[in-house]
N, C-alpha and C. Protein backbone atom coordinates (compact mmCIF):
# COMPACT_ATOMS: atom_id res chain seq x y z
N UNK A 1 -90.71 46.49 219.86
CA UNK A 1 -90.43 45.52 220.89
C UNK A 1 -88.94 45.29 221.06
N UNK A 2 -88.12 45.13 219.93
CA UNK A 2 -86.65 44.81 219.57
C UNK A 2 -85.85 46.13 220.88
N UNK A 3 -86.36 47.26 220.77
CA UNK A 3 -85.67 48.36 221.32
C UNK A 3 -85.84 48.44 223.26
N UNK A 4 -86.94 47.60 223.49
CA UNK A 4 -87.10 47.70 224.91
C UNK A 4 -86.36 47.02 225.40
N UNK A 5 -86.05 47.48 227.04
CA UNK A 5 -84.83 46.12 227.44
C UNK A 5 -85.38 46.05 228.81
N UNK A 6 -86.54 46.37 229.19
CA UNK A 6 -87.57 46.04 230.30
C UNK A 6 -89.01 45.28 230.14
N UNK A 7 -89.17 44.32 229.88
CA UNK A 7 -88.65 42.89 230.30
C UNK A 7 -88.03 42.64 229.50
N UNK A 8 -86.64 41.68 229.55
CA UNK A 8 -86.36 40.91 228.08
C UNK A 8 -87.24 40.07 227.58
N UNK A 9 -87.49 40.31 225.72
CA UNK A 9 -88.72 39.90 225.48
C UNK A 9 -87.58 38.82 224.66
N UNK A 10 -87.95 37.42 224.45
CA UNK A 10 -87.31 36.25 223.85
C UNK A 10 -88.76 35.81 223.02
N UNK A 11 -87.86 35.26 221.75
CA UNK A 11 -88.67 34.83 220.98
C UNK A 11 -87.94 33.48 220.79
N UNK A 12 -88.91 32.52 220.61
CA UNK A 12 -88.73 30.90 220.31
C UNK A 12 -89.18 31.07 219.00
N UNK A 13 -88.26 30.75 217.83
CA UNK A 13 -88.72 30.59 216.58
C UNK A 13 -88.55 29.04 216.38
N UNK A 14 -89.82 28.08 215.87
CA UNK A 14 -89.75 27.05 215.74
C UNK A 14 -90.05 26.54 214.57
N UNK A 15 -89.15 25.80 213.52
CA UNK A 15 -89.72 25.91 212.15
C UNK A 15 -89.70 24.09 212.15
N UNK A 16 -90.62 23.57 210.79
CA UNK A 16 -90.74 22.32 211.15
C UNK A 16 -90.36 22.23 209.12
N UNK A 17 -90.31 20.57 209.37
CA UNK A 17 -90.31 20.24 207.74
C UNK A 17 -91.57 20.68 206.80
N UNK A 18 -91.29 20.91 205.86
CA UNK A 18 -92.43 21.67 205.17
C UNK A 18 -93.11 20.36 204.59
N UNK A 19 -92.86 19.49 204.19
CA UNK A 19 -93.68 18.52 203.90
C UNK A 19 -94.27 17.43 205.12
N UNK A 20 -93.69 17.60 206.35
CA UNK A 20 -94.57 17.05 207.38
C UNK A 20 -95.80 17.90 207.91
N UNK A 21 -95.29 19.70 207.86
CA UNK A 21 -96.24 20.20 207.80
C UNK A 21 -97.44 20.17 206.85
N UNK A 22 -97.39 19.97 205.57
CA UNK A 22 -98.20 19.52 204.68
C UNK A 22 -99.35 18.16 204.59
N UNK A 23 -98.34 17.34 204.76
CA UNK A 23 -99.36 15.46 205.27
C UNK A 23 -100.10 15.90 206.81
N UNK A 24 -99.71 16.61 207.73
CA UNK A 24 -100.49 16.79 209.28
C UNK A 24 -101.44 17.87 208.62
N UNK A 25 -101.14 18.90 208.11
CA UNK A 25 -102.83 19.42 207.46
C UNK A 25 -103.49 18.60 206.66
N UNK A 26 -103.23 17.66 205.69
CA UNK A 26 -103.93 17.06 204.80
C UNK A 26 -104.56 16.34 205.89
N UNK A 27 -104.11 15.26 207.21
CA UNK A 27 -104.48 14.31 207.55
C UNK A 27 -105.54 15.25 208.32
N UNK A 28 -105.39 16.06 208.99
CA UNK A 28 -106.42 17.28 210.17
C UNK A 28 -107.35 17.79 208.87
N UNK A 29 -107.19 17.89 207.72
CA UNK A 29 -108.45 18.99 207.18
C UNK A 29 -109.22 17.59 206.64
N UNK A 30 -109.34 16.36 206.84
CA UNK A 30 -110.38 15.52 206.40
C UNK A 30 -109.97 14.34 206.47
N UNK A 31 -108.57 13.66 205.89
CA UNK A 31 -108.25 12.33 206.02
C UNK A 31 -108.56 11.44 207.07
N UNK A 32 -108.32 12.32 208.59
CA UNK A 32 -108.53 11.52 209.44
C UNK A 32 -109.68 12.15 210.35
N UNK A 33 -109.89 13.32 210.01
CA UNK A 33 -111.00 14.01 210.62
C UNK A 33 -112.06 13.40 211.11
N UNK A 34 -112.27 13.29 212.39
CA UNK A 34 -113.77 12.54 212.98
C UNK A 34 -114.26 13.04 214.36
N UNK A 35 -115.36 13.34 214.85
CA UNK A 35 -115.83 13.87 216.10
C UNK A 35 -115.34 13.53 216.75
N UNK A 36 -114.88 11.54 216.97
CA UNK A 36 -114.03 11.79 218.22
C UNK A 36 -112.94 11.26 218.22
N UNK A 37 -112.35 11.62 217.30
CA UNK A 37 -111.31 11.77 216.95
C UNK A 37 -110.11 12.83 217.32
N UNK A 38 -109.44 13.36 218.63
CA UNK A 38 -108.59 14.33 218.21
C UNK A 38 -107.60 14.32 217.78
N UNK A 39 -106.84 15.79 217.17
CA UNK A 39 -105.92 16.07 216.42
C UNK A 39 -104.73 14.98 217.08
N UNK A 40 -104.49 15.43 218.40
CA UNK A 40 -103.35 14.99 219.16
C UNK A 40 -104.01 13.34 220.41
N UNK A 41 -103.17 12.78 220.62
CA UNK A 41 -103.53 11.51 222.06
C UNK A 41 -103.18 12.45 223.16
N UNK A 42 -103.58 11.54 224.21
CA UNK A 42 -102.76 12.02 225.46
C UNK A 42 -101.97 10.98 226.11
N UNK A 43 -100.91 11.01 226.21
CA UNK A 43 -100.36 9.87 227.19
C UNK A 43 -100.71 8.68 227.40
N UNK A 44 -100.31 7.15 226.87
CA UNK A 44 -101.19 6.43 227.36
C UNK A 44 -102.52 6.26 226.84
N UNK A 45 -103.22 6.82 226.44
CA UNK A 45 -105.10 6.79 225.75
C UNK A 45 -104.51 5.41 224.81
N UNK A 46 -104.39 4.42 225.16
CA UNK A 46 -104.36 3.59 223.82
C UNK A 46 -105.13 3.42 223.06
N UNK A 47 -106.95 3.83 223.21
CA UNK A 47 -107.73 3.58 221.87
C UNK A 47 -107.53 4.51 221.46
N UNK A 48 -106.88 5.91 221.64
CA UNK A 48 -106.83 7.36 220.86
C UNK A 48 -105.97 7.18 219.95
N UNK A 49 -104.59 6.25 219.74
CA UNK A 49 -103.76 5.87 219.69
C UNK A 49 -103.67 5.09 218.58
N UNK A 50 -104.40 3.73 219.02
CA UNK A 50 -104.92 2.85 218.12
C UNK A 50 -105.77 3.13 216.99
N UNK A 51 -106.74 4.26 217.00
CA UNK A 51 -107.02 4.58 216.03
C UNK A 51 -106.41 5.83 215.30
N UNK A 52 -105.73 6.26 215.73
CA UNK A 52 -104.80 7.12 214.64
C UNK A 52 -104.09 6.11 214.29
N UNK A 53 -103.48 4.74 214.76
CA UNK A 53 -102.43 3.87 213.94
C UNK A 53 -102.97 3.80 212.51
N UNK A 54 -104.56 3.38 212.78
CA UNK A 54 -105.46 2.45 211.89
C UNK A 54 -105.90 3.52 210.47
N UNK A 55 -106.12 4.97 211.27
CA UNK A 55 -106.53 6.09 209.86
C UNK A 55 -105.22 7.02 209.98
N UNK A 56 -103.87 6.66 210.00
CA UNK A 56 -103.02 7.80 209.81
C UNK A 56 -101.93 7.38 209.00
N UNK A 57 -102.82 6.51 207.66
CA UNK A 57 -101.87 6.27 206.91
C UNK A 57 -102.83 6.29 205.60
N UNK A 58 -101.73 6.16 204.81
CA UNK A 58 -102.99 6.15 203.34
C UNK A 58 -103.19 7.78 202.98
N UNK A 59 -102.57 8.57 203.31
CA UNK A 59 -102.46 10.09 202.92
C UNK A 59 -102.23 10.17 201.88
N UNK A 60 -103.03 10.70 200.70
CA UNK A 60 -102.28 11.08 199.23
C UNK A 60 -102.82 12.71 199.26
N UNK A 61 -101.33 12.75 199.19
CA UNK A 61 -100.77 14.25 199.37
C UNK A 61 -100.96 14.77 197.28
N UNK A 62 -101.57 16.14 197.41
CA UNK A 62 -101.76 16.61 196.22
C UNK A 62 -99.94 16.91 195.31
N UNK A 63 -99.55 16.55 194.47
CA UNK A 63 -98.61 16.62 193.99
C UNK A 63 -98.07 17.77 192.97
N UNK A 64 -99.67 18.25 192.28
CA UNK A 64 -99.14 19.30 191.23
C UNK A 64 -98.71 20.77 191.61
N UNK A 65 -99.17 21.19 192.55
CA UNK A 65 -98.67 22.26 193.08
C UNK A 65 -97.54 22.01 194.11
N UNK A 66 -97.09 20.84 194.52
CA UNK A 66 -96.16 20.71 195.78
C UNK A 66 -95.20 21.76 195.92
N UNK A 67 -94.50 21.67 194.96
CA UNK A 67 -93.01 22.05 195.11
C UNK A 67 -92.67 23.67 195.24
N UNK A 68 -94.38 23.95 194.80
CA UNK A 68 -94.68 25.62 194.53
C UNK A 68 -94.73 25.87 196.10
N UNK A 69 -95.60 25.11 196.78
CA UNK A 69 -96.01 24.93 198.00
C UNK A 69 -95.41 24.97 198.98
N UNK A 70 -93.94 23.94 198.74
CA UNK A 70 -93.05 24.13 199.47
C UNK A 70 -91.71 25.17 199.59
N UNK A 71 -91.86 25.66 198.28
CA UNK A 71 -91.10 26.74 198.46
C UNK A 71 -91.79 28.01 199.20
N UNK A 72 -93.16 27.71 198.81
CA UNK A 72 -93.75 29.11 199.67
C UNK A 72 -93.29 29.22 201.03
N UNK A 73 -93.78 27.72 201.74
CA UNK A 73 -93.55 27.61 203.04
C UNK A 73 -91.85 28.14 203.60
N UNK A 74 -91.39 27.87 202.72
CA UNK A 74 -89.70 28.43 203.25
C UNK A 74 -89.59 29.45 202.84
N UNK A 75 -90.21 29.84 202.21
CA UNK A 75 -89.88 31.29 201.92
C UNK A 75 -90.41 32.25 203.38
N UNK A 76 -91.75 31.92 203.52
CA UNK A 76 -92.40 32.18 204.75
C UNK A 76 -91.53 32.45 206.15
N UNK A 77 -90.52 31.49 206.29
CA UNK A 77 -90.12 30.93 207.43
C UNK A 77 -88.34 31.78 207.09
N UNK A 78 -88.18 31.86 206.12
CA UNK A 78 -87.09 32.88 205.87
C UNK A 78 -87.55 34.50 206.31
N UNK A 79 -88.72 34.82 205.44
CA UNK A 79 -89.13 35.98 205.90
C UNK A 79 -89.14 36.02 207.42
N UNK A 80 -90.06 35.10 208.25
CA UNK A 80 -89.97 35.75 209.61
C UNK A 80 -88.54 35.74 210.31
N UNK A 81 -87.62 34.64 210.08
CA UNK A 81 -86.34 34.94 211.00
C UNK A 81 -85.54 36.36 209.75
N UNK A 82 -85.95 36.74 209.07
CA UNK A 82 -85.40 37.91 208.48
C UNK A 82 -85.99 39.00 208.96
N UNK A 83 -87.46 39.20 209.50
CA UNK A 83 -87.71 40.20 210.15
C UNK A 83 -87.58 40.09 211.72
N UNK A 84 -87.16 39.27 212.36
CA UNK A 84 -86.96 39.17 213.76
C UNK A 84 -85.41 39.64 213.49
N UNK A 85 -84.33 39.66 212.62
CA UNK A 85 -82.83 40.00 212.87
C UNK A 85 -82.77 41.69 212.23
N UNK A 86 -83.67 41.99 211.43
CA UNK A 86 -84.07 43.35 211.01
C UNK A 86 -84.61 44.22 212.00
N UNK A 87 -85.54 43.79 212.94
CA UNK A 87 -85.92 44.22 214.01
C UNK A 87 -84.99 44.19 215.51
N UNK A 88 -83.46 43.48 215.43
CA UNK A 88 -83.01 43.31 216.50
C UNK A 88 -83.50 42.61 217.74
N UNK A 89 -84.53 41.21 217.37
CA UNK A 89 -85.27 40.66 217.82
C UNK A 89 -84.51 39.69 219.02
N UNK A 90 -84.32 39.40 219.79
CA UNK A 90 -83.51 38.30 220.32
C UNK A 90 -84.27 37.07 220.25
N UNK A 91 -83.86 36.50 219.46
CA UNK A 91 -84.59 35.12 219.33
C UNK A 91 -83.36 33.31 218.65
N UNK A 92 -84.23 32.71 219.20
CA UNK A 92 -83.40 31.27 218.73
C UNK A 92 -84.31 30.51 217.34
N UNK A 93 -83.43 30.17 216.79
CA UNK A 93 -84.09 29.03 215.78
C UNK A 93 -83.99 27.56 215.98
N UNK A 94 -85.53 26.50 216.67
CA UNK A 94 -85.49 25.59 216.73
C UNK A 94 -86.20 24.68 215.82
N UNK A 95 -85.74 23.54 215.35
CA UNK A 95 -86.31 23.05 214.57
C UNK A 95 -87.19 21.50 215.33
N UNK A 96 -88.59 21.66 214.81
CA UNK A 96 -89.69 20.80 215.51
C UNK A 96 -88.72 19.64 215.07
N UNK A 97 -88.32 18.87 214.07
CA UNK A 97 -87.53 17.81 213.97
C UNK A 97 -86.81 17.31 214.91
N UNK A 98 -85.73 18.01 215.35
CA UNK A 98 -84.57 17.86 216.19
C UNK A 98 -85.46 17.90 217.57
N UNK A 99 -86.39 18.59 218.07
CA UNK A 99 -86.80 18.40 219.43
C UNK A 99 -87.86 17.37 219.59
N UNK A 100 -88.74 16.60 218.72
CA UNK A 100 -89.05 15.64 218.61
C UNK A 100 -89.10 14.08 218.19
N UNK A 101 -88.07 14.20 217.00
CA UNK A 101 -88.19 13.21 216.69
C UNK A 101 -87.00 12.42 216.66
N UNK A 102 -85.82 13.23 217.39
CA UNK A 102 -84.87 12.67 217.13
C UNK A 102 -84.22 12.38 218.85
N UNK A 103 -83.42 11.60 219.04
CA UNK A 103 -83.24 11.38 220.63
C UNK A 103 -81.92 11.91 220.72
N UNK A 104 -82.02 12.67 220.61
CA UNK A 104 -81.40 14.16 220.47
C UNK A 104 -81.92 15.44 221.80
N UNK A 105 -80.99 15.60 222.57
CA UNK A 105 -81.29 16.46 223.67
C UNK A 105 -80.74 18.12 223.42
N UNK A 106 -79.84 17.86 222.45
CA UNK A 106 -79.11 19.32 222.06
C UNK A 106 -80.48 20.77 221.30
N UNK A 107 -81.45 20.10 220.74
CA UNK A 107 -82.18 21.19 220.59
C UNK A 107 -82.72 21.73 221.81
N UNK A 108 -83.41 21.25 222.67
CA UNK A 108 -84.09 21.22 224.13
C UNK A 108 -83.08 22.09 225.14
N UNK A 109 -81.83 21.60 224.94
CA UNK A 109 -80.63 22.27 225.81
C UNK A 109 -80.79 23.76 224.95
N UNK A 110 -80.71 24.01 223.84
CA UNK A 110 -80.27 25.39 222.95
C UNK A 110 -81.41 26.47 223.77
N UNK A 111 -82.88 25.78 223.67
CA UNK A 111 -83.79 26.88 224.34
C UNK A 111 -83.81 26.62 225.75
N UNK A 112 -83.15 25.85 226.36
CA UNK A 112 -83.38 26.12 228.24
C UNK A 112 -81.86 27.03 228.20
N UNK A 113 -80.84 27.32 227.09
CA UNK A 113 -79.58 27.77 227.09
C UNK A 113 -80.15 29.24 227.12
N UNK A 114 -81.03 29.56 226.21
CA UNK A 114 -81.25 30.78 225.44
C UNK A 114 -82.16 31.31 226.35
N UNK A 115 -83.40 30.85 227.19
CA UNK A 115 -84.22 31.36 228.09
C UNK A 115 -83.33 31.88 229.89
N UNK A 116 -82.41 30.80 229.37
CA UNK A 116 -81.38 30.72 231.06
C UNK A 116 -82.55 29.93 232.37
N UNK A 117 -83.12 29.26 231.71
CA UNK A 117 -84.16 28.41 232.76
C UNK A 117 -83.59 27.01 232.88
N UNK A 118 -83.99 26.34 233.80
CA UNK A 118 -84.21 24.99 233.52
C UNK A 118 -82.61 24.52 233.46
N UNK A 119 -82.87 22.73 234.02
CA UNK A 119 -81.48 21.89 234.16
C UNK A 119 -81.20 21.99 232.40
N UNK A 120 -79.73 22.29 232.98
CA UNK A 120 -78.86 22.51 231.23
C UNK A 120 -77.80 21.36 231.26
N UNK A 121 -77.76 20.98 232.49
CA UNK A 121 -76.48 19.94 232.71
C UNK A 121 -77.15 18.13 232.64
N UNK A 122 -76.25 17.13 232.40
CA UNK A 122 -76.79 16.28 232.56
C UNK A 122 -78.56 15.93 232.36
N UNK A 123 -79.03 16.88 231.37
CA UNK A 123 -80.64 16.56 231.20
C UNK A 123 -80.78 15.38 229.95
N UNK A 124 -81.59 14.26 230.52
CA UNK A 124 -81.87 13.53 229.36
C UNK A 124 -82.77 13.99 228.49
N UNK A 125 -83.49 13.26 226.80
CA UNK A 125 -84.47 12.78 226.49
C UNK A 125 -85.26 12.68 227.26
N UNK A 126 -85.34 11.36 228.38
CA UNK A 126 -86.14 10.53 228.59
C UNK A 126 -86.41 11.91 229.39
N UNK A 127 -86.15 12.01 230.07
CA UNK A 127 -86.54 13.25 231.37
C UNK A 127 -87.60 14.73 230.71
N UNK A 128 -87.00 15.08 229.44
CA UNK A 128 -87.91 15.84 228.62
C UNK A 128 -89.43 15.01 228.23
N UNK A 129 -88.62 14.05 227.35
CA UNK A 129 -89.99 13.17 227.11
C UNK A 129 -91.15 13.03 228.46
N UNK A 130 -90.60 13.12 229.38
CA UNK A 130 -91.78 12.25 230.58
C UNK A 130 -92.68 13.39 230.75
N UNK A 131 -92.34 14.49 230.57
CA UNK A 131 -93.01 16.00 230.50
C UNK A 131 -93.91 16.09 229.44
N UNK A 132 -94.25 15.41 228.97
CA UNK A 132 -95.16 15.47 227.35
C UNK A 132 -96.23 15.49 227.53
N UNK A 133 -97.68 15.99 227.83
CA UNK A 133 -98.36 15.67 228.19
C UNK A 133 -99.42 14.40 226.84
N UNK A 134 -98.99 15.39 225.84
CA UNK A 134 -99.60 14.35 224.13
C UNK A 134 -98.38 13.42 223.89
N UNK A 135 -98.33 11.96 223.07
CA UNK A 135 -98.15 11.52 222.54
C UNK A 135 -98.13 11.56 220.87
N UNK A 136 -97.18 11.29 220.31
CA UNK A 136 -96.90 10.87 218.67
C UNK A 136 -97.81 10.42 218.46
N UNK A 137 -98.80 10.81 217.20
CA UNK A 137 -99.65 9.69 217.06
C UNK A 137 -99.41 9.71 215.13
N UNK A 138 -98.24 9.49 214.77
CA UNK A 138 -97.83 8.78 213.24
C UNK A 138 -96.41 8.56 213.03
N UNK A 139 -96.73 7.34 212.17
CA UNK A 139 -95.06 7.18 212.10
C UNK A 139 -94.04 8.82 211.41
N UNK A 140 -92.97 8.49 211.44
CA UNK A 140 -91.95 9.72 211.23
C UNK A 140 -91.24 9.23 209.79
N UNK A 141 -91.90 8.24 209.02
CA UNK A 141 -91.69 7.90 208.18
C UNK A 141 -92.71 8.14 206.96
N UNK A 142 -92.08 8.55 205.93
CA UNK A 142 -93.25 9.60 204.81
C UNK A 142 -93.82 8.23 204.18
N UNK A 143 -92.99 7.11 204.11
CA UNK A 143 -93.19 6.26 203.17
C UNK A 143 -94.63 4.93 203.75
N UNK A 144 -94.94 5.54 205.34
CA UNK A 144 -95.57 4.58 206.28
C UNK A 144 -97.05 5.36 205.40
N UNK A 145 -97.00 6.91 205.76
CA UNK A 145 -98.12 7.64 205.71
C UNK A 145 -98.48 8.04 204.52
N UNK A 146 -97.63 8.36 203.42
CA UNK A 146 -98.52 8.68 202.12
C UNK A 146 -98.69 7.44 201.35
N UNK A 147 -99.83 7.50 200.57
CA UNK A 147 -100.47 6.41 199.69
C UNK A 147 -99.85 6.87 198.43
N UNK A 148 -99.20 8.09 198.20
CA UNK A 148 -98.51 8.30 196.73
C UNK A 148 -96.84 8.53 197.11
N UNK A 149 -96.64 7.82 197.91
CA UNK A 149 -94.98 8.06 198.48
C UNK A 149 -94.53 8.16 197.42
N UNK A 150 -94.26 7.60 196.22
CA UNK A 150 -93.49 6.97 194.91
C UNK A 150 -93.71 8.29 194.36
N UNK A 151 -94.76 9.11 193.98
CA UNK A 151 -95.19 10.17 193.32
C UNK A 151 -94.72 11.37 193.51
N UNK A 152 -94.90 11.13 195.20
CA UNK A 152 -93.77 12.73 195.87
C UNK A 152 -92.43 12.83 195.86
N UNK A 153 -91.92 11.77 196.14
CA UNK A 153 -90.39 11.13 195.88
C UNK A 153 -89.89 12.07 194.58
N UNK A 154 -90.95 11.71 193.23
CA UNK A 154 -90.15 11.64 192.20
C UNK A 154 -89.85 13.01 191.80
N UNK A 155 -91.69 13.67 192.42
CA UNK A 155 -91.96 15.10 192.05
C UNK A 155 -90.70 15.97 193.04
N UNK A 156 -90.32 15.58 193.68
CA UNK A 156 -88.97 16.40 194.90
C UNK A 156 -87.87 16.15 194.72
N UNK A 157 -87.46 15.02 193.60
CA UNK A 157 -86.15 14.37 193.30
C UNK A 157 -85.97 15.49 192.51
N UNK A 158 -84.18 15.99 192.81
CA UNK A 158 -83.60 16.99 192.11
C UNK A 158 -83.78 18.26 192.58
N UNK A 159 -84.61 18.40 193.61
CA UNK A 159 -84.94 19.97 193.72
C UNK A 159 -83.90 20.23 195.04
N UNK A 160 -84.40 21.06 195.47
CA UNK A 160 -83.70 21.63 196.90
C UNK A 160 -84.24 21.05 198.20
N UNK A 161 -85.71 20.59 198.00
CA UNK A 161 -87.06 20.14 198.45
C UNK A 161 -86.55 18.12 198.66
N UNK A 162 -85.82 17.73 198.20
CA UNK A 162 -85.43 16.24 198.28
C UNK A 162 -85.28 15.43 199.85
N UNK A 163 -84.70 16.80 200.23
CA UNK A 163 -84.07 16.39 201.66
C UNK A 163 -85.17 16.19 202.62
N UNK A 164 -86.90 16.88 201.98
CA UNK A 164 -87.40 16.68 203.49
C UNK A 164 -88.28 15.62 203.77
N UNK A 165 -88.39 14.80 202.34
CA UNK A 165 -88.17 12.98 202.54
C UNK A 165 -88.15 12.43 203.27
N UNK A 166 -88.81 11.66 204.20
CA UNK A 166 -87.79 10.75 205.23
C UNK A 166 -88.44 9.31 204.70
C-alpha cells in the first residue's frame, strides 16, 4: 500500500491512554453492561446519560497483572506506528486524549492539516464539539470511576505507567 501513489492512501493513527482504555473495557465487559443500556449516549438522551452517571462509577480495575498489561498495550501501539514508518506509510499520530477531552483544538487542526480537508483557520472546540453525534458518558477523572483508585495509584507509582493517572 506504502508504494502506491494512486489514490493517496492516509492513515489516522489514534492511540488513547492505556488505562482509560482498560476501566471502558472493564465497565463494557460487565460493570455496566445491561440490555438497555448502550455502550455510548446520544446527544441530549438524558435518561441514557443519567444512568451511566448512576453505574459508571465504582469500577475496580484488576491490579495484579496491570502494569504487565499496560506495558503490553504500548508496546502494541509502538509496534503499529513502527510498522506504518517501516512500510513508508503516510500517516499522523493522534491521541484520543487531546481530541476529546481536552478544549484543545490543535489535535483536530493536525488531522484536517494532514487530510488537507476541512476549515483549518479560525475553527473552534465548540464548532467540532456540535458535530458529535454521542456524548461523554464518564467522568475523565480515574479517581470519580475506580472503587480501588488508592490501589492503582500505588501499583503505577514509580513506573513509567504513573502519568496515565488522572
Amino acid at each position: 500500500m506504502a508504494n502506491r501513489t494512486q489514490p493517496i492512501i492516509r492513515f489516522i493513527f489514534l492511540t488513547r491512554n492505556g488505562l482509560d482504555r482498560a476501566i471502558s473495557n472493564k465497565k463494557h465487559e460487565g460493570h455496566i453492561r445491561s440490555p438497555d443500556l448502550p455502550a455510548h449516549c446520544a446527544k441530549n438522551d438524558t435518561d441514557c446519560l443519567s444512568k451511566h452517571a448512576r453505574l459508571g462509577s465504582g469500577v475496580e480495575l484488576p491490579t495484579e497483572d496491570l502494569v504487565h498489561h499496560l506495558r503490553e498495550a504500548q508496546r502494541k501501539d509502538d509496534y503499529v506506528e513502527a510498522t506504518l514508518k517501516s512500510v513508508g506509510a503516510n500517516y499522523v499520530r493522534v491521541s484520543f486524549e487531546r481530541l476529546y477531552d481536552q478544549e484543545d483544538i490543535d489535535e483536530w487542526k493536525k488531522i484536517l492539516r494532514f487530510l488537507g480537508r476541512g476549515p483549518m483557520n479560525n475553527l473552534t472546540i465548540s464548532q467540532v464539539r456540535d458535530t458529535f453525534s454521542i456524548q461523554r458518558t464518564s467522568s475523565r477523572s480515574h479517581k470519580d470511576i475506580l472503587s480501588n483508585y488508592l490501589e492503582v495509584k500505588e501499583v503505577l507509582k514509580g513506573t513509567e505507567l504513573e502519568s496515565l493517572l488522572t
